[in-house]
C-alpha atoms as a PDB file:
ATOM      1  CA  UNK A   1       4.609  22.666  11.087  1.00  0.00           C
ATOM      2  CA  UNK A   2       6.399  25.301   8.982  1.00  0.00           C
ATOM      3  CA  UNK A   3       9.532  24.347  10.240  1.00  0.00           C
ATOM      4  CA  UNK A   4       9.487  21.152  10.556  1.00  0.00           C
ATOM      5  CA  UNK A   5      11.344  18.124   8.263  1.00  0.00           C
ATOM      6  CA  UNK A   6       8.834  15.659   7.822  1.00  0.00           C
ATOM      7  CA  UNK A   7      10.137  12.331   6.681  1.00  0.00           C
ATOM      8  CA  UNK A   8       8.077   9.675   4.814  1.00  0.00           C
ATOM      9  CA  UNK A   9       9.664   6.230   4.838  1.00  0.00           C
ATOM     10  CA  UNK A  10       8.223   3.119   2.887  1.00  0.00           C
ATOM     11  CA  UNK A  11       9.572  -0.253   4.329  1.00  0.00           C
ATOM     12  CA  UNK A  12       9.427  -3.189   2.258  1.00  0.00           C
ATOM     13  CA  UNK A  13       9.747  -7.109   2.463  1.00  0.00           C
ATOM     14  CA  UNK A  14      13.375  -6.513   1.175  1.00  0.00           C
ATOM     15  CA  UNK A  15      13.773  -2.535   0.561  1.00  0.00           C
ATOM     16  CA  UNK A  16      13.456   0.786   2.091  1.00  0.00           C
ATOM     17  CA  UNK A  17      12.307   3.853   0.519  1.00  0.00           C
ATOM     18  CA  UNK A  18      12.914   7.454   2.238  1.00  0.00           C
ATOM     19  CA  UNK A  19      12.514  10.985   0.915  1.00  0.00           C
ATOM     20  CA  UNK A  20      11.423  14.740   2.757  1.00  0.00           C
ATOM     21  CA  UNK A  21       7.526  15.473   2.379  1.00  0.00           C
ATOM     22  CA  UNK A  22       6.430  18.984   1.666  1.00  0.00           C
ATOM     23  CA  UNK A  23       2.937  18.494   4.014  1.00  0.00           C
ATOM     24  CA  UNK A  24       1.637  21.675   2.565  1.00  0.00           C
ATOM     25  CA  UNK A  25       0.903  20.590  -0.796  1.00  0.00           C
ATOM     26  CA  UNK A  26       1.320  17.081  -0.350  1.00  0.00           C
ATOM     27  CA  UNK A  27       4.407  15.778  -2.235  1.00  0.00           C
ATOM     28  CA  UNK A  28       7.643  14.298  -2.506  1.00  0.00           C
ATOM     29  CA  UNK A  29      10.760  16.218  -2.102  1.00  0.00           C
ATOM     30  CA  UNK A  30      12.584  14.302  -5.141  1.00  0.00           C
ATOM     31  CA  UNK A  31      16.190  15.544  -4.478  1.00  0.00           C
ATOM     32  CA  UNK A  32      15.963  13.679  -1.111  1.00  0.00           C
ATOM     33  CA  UNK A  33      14.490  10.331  -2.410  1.00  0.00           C
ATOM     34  CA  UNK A  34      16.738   7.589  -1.412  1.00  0.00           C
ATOM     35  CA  UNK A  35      16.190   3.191  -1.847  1.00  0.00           C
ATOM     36  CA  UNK A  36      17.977   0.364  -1.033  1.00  0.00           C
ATOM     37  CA  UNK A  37      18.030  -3.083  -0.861  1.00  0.00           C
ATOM     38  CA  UNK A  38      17.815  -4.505   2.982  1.00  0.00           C
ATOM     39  CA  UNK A  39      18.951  -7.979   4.261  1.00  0.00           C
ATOM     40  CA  UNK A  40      15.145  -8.624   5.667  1.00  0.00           C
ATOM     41  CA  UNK A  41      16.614 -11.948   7.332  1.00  0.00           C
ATOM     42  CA  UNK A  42      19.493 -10.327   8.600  1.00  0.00           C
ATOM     43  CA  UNK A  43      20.368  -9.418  12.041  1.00  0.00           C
ATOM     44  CA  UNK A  44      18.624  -6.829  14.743  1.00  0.00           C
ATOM     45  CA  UNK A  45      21.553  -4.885  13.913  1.00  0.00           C
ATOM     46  CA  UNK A  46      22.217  -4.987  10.344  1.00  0.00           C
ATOM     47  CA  UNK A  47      18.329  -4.197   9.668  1.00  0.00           C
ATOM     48  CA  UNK A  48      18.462  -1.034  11.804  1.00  0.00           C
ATOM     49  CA  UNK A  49      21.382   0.359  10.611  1.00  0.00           C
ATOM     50  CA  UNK A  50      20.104  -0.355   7.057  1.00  0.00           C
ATOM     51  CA  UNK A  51      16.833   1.535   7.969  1.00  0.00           C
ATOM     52  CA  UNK A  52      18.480   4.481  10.049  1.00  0.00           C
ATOM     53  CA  UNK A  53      21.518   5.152   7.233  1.00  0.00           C
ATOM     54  CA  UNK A  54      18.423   6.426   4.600  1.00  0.00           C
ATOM     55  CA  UNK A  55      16.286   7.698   6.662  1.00  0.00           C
ATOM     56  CA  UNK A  56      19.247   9.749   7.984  1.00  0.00           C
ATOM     57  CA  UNK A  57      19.857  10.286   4.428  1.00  0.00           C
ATOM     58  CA  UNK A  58      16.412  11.408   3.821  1.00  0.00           C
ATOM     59  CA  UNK A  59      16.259  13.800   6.463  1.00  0.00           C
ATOM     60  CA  UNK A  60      19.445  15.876   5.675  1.00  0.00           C
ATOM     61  CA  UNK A  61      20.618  17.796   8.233  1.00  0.00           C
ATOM     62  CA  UNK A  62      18.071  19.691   9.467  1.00  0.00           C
ATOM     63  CA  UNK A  63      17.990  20.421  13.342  1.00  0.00           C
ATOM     64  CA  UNK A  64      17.143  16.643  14.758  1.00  0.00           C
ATOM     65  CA  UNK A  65      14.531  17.993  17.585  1.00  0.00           C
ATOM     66  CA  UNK A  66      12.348  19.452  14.402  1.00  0.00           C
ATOM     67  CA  UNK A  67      12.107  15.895  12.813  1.00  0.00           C
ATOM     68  CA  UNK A  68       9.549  14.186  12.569  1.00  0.00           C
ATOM     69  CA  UNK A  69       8.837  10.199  10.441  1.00  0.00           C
ATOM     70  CA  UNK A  70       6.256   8.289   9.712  1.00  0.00           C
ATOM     71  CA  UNK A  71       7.268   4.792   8.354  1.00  0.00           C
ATOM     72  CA  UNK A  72       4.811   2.614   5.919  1.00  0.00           C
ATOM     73  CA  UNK A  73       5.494  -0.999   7.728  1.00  0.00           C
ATOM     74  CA  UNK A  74       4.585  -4.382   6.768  1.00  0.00           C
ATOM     75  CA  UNK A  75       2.170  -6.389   9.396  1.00  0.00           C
ATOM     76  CA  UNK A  76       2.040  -7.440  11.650  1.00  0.00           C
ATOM     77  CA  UNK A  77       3.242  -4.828  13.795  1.00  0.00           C
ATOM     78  CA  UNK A  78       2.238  -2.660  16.933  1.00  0.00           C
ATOM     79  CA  UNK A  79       1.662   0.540  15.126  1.00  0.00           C
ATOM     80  CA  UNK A  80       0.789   2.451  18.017  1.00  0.00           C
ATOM     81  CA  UNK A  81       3.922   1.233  20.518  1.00  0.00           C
ATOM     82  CA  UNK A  82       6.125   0.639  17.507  1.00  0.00           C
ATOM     83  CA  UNK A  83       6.656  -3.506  18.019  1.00  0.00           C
ATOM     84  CA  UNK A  84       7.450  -5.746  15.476  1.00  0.00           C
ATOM     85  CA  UNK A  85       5.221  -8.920  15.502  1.00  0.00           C
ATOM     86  CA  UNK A  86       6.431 -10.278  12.275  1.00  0.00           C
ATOM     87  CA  UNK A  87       7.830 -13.823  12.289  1.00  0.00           C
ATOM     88  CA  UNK A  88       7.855 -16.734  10.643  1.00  0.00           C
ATOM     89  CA  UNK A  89       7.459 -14.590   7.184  1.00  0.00           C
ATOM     90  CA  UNK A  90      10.904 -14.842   6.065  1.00  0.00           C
ATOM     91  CA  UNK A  91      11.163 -11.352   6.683  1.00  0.00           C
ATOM     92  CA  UNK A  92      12.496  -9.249  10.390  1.00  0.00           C
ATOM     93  CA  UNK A  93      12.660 -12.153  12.243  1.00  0.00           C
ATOM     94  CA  UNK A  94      14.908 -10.847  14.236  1.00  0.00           C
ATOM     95  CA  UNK A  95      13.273  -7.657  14.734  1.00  0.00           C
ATOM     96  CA  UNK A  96      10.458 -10.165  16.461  1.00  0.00           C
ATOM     97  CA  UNK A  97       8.859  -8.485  19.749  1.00  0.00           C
ATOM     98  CA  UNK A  98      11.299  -5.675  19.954  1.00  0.00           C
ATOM     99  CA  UNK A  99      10.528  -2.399  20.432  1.00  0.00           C
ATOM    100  CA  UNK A 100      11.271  -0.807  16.682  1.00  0.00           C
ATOM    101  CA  UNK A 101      10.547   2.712  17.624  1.00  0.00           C
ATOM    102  CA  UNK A 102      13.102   2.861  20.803  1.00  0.00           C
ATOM    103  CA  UNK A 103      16.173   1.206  18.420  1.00  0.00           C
ATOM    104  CA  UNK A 104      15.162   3.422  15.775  1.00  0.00           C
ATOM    105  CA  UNK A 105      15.681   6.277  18.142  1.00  0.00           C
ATOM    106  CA  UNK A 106      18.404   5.578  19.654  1.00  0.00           C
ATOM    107  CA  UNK A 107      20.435   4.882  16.470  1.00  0.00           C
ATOM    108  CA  UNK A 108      18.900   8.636  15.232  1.00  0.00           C
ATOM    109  CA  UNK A 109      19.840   9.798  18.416  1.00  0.00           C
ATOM    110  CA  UNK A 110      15.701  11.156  18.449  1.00  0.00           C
ATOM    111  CA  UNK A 111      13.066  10.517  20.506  1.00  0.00           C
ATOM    112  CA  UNK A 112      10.592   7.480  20.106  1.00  0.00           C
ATOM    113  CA  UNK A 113       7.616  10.357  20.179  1.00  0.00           C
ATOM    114  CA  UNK A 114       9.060  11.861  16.823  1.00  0.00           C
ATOM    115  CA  UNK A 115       7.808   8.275  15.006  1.00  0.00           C
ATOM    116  CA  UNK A 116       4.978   7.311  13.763  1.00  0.00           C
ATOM    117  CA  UNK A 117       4.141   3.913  12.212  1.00  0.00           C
ATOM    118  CA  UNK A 118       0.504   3.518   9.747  1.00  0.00           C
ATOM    119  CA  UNK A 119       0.546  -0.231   7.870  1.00  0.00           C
ATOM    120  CA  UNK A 120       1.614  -0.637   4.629  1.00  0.00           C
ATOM    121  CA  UNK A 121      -1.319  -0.912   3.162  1.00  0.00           C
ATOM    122  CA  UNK A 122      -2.892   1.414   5.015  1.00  0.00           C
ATOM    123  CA  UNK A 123      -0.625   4.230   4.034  1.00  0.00           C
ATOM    124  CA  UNK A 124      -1.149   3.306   0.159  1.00  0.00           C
ATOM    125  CA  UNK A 125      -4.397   4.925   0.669  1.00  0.00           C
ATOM    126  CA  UNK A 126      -3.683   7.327   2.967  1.00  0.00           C
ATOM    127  CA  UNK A 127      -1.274   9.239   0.806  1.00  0.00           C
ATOM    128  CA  UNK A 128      -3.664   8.793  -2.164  1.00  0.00           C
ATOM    129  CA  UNK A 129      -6.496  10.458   0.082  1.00  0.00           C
ATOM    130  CA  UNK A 130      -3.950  13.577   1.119  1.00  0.00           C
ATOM    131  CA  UNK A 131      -2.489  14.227  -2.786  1.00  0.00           C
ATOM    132  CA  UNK A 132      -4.175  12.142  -5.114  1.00  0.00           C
ATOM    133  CA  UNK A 133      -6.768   9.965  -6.124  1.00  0.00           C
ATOM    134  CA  UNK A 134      -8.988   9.915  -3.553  1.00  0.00           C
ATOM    135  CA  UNK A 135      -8.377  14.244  -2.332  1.00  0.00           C
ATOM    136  CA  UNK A 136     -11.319  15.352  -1.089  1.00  0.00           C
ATOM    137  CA  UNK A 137     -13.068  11.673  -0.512  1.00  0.00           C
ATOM    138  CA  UNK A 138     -14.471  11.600   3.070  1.00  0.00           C
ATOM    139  CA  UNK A 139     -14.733   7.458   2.725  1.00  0.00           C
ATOM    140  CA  UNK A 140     -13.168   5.358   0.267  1.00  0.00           C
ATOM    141  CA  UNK A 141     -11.843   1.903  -0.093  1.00  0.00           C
ATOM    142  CA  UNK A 142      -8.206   1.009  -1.533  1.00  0.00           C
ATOM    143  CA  UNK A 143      -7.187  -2.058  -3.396  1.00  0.00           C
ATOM    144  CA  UNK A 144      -3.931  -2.406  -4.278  1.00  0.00           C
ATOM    145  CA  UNK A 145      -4.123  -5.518  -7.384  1.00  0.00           C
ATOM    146  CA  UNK A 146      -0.830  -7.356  -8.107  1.00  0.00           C
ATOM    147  CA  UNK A 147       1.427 -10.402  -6.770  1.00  0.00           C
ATOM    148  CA  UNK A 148      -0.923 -10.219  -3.807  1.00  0.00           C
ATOM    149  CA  UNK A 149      -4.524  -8.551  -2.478  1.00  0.00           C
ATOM    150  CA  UNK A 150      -3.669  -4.896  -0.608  1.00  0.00           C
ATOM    151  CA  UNK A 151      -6.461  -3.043   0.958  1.00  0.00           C
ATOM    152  CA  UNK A 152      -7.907  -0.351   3.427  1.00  0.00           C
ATOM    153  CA  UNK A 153     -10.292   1.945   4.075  1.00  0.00           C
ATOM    154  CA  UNK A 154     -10.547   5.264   4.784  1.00  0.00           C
ATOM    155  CA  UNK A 155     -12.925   7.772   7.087  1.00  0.00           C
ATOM    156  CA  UNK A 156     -12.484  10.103   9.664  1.00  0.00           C
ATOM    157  CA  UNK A 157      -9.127  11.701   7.841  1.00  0.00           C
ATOM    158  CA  UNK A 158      -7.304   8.404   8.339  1.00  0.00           C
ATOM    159  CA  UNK A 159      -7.148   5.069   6.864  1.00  0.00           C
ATOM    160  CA  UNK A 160      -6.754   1.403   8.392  1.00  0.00           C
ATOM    161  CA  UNK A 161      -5.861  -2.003   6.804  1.00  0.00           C
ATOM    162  CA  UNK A 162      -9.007  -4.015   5.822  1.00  0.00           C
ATOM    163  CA  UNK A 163      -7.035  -7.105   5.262  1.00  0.00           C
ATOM    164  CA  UNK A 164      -9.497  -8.679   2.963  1.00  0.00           C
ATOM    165  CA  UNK A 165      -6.603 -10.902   1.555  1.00  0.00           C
ATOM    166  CA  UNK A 166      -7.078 -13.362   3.749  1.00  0.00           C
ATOM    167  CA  UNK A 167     -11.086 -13.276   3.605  1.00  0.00           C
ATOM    168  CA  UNK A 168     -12.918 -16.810   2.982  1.00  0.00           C
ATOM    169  CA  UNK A 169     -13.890 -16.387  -0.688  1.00  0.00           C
ATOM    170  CA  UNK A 170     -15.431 -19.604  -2.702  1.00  0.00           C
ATOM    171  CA  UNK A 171     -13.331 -22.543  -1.972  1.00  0.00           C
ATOM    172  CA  UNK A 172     -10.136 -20.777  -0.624  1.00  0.00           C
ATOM    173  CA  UNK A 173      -9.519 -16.840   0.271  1.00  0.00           C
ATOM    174  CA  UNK A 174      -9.785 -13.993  -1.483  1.00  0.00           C
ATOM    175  CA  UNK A 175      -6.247 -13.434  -2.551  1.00  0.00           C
ATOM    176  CA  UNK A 176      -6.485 -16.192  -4.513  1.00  0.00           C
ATOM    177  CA  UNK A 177      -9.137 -15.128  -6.688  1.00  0.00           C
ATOM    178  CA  UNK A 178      -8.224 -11.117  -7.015  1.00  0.00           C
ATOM    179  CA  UNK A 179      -4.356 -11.429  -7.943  1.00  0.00           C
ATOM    180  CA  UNK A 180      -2.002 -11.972 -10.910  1.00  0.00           C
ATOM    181  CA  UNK A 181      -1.829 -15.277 -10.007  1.00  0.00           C
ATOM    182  CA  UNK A 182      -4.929 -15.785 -10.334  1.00  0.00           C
ATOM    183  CA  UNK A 183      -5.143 -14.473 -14.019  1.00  0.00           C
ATOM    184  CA  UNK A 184      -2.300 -16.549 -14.777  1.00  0.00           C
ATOM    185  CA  UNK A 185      -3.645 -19.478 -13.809  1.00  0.00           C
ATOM    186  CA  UNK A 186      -7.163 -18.798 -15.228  1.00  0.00           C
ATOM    187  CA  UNK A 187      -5.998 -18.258 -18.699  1.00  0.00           C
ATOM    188  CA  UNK A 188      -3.486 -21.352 -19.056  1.00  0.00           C
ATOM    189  CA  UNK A 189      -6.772 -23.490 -17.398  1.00  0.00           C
ATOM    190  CA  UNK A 190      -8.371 -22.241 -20.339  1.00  0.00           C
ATOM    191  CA  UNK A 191      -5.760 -22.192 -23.098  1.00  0.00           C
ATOM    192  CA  UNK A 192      -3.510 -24.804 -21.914  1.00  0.00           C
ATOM    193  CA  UNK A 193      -0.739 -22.009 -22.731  1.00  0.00           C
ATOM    194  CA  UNK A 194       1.411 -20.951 -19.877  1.00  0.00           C
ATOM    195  CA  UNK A 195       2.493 -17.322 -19.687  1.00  0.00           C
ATOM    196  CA  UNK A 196       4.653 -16.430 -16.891  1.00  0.00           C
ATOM    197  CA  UNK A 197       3.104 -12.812 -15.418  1.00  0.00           C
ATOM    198  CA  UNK A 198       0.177 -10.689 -15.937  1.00  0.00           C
ATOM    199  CA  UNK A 199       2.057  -8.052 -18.111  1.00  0.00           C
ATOM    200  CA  UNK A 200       3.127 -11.327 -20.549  1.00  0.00           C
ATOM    201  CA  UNK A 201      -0.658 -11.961 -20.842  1.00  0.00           C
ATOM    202  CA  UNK A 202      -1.681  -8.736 -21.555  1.00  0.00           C
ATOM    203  CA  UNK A 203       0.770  -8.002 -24.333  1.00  0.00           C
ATOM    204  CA  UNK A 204      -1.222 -10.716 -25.685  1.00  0.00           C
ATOM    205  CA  UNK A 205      -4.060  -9.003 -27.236  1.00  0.00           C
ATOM    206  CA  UNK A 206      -5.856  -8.143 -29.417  1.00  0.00           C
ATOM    207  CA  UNK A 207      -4.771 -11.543 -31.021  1.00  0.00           C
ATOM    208  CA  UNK A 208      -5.885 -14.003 -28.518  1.00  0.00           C
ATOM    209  CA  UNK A 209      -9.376 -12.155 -27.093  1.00  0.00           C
ATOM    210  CA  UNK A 210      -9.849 -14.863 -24.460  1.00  0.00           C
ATOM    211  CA  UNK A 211      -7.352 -12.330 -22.487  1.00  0.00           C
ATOM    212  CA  UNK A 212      -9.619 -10.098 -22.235  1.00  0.00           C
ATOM    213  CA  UNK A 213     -12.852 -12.990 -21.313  1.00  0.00           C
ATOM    214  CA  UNK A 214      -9.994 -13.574 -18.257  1.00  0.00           C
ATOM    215  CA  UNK A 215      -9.933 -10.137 -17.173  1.00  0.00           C
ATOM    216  CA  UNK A 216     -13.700  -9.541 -17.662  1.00  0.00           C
ATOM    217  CA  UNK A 217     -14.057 -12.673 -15.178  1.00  0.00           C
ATOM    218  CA  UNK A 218     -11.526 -10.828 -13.084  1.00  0.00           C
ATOM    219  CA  UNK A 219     -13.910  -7.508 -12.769  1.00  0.00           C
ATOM    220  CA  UNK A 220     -16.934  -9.357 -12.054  1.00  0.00           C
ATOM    221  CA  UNK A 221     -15.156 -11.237  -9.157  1.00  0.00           C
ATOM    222  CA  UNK A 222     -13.751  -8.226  -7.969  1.00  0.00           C
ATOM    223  CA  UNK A 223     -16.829  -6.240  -8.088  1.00  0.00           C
ATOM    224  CA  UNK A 224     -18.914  -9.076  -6.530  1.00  0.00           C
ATOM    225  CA  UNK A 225     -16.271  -9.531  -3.628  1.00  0.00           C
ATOM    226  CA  UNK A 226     -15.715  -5.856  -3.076  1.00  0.00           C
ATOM    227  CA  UNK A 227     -19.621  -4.779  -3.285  1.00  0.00           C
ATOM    228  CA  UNK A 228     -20.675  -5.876   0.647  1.00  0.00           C
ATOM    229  CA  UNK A 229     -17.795  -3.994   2.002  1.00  0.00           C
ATOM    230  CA  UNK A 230     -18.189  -0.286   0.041  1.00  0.00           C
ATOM    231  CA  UNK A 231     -21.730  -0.683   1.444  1.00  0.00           C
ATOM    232  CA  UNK A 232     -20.765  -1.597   4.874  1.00  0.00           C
ATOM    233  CA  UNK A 233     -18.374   1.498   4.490  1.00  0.00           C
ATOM    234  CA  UNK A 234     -20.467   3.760   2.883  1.00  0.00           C
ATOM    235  CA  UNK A 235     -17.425   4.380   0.127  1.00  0.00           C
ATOM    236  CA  UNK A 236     -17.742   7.161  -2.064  1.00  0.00           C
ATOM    237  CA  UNK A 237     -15.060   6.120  -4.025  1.00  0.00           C
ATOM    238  CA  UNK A 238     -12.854   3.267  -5.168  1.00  0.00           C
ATOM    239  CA  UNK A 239      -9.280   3.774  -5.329  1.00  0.00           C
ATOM    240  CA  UNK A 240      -7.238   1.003  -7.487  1.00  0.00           C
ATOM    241  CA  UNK A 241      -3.574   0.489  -7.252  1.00  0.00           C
ATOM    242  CA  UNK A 242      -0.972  -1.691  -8.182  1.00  0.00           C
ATOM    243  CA  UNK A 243       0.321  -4.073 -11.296  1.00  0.00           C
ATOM    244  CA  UNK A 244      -2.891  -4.732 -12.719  1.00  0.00           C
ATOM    245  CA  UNK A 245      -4.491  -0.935 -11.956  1.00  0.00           C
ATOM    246  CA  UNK A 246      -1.890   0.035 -14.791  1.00  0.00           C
ATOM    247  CA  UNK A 247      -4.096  -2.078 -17.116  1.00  0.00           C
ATOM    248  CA  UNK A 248      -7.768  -1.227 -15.607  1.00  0.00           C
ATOM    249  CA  UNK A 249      -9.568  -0.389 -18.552  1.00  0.00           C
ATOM    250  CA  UNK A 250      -9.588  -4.643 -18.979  1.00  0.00           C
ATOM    251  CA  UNK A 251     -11.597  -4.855 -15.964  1.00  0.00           C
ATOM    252  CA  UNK A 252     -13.670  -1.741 -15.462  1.00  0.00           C
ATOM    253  CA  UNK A 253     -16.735  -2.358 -17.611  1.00  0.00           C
ATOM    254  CA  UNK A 254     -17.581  -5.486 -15.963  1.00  0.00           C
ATOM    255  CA  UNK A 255     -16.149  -4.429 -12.751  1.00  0.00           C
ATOM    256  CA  UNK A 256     -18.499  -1.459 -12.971  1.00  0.00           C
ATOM    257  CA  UNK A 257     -21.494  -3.494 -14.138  1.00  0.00           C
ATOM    258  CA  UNK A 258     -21.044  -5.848 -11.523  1.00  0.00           C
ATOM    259  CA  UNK A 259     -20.896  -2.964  -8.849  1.00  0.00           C
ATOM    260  CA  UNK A 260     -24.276  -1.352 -10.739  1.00  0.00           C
ATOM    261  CA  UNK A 261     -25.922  -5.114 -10.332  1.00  0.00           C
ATOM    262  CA  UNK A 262     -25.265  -4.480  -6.278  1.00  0.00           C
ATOM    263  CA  UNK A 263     -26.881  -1.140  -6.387  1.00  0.00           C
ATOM    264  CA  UNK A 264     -23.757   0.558  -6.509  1.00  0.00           C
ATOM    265  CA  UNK A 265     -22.515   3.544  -8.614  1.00  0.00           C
ATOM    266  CA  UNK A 266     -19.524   4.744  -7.151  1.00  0.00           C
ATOM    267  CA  UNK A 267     -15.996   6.539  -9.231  1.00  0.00           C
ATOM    268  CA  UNK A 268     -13.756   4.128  -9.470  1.00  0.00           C
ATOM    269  CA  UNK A 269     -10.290   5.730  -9.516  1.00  0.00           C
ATOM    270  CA  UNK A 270      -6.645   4.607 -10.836  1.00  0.00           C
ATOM    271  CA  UNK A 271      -4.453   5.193  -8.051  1.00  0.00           C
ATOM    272  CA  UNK A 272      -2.327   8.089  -9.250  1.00  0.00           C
ATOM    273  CA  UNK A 273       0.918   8.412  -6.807  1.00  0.00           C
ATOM    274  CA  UNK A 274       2.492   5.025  -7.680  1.00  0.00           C
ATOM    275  CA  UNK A 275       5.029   4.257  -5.174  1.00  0.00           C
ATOM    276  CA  UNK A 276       5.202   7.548  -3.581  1.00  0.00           C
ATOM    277  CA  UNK A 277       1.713   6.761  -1.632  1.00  0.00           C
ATOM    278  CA  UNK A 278       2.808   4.736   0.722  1.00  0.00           C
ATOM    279  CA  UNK A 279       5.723   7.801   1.359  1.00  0.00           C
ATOM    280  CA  UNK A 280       3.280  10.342   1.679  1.00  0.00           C
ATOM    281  CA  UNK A 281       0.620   8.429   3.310  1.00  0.00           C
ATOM    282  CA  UNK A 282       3.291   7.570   6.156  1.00  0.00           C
ATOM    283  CA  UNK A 283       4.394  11.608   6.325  1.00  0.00           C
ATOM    284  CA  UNK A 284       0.939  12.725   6.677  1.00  0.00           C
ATOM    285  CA  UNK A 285       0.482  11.051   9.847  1.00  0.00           C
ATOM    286  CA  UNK A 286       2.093  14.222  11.013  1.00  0.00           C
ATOM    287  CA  UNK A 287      -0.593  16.538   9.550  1.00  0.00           C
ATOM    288  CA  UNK A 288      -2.278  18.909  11.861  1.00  0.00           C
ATOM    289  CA  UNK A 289      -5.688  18.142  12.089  1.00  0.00           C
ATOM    290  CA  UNK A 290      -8.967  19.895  13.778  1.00  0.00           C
ATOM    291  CA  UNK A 291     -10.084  18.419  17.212  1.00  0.00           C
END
């Protein structure tokens, strides 16, 4: 491994992220950090080129043959034969049934068996199992709280999308209950004031404290929805990212209360690699591990 340039890529519903991953402590390689917009509706070949010019970026020029990727990527997707099954999402149509892996490949002039694909979500956890909040955690369960519902689970060195968003839950699923749009929408039911994101509602307090009865209703649903699954799991630990994790004090008493009310007394952890999970989740697929 000592010599090899290991590549963590991050691909978005309309971005890509790229930068080097140093595997032996576990982080980011900053100087080689590269983003950029992508046309997701584009063509096969616009996409690919968009992908391969930062990756290629990312990776420098090392020697090609000691390369190695792993790419964070939306579902749904093959993971294991690298085939995009997304369609009808507004997002790499035209990549639709085509073997990602091969194009990518041939446009790096690689070979397919130097990528490695881990979902999105998945990979959010991942990386925060290898370098951050969930090191040294031999189970744990990732949420990832903002515009949507992320989550996975981890055991056995290697994490796998739960996809609980789309989980019956009360009268609709559960990403409608456990999202900024659902906090939204809760506190203008019960105001009658319309605010137009989560951070708008939070820079409401201390004045109006039915912000914070919103987000105490937001723990206990959480807690309630999340509590059969951490016991299916056996989780040791809870592992919150995104939008709303930056504001989790507003929901961890309750959340935790609601969790002790299911027999449940877990850490419950902020997710502390922001954006760069997903990159080092997706780079540590090519982590030597014991047989």
């Amino acid at each position: 491994m000592a010599d090899q340039t290991v590549v963590g890529v991050d691909v978005g519903g309309s971005h890509i992220t790229a930068a080097r991953v140093d595997l032996k402590v576990g982080t980011l390689q900053p100087e080689t950090l590269t983003r950029a917009h992508v046309q997701a509706n584009g063509t096969k070949e616009e996409i690919i080129k968009a992908w391969t010019k930062h990756i290629q970026a990312a990776a420098g020029d090392k020697a090609k043959e000691n390369t190695r990727i792993g790419i964070a990527m939306p579902g749904p997707f093959d993971y294991e034969k690298g085939i995009s099954l997304m369609k009808f999402q507004d997002k790499y149509d035209a990549l639709y049934g085509l073997h990602v892996k091969e194009l990518l490949a041939d446009e790096l002039k690689l070979q397919p068996g130097q990528f490695r694909f881990m979902n999105d979500a998945a990979c959010f956890l991942q990386g925060e199992a290898f370098g951050g909040a969930a090191k040294g955690a031999k189970q744990a369960i990732g949420v990832t709280l903002g515009t949507g519902l992320g989550s996975a689970i981890y055991k056995d060195g290697l994490a796998a999308d739960a996809a609980l968003w789309c989980v019956a839950y009360k009268d609709g699923i559960a990403e409608d209950y456990l999202s900024g749009r659902w906090l939204v929408k809760r506190y203008h039911s019960l105001s009658g004031v319309e605010v137009p994101h989560v951070k708008a509602l939070i820079e409401l307090l201390p004045e109006y404290p039915l912000v914070q009865e919103v987000f105490d209703e937001f723990g206990e649903e959480l807690g309630r929805f999340l509590a059969p699954y951490i016991h299916q799991e056996n989780s040791e630990m809870l592992v919150i990212g995104g939008n709303i994790a930056q504001s989790l004090e507003l929901i961890l008493p309750q959340l935790r209360q609601t969790l002790a009310e299911h027999a449940i007394a877990i850490p419950i952890k902020r997710a502390q690699l922001g954006e760069e999970a997903a990159l080092i989740g997706a780079a540590s697929l090519w982590e030597e591990r014991p047989q």
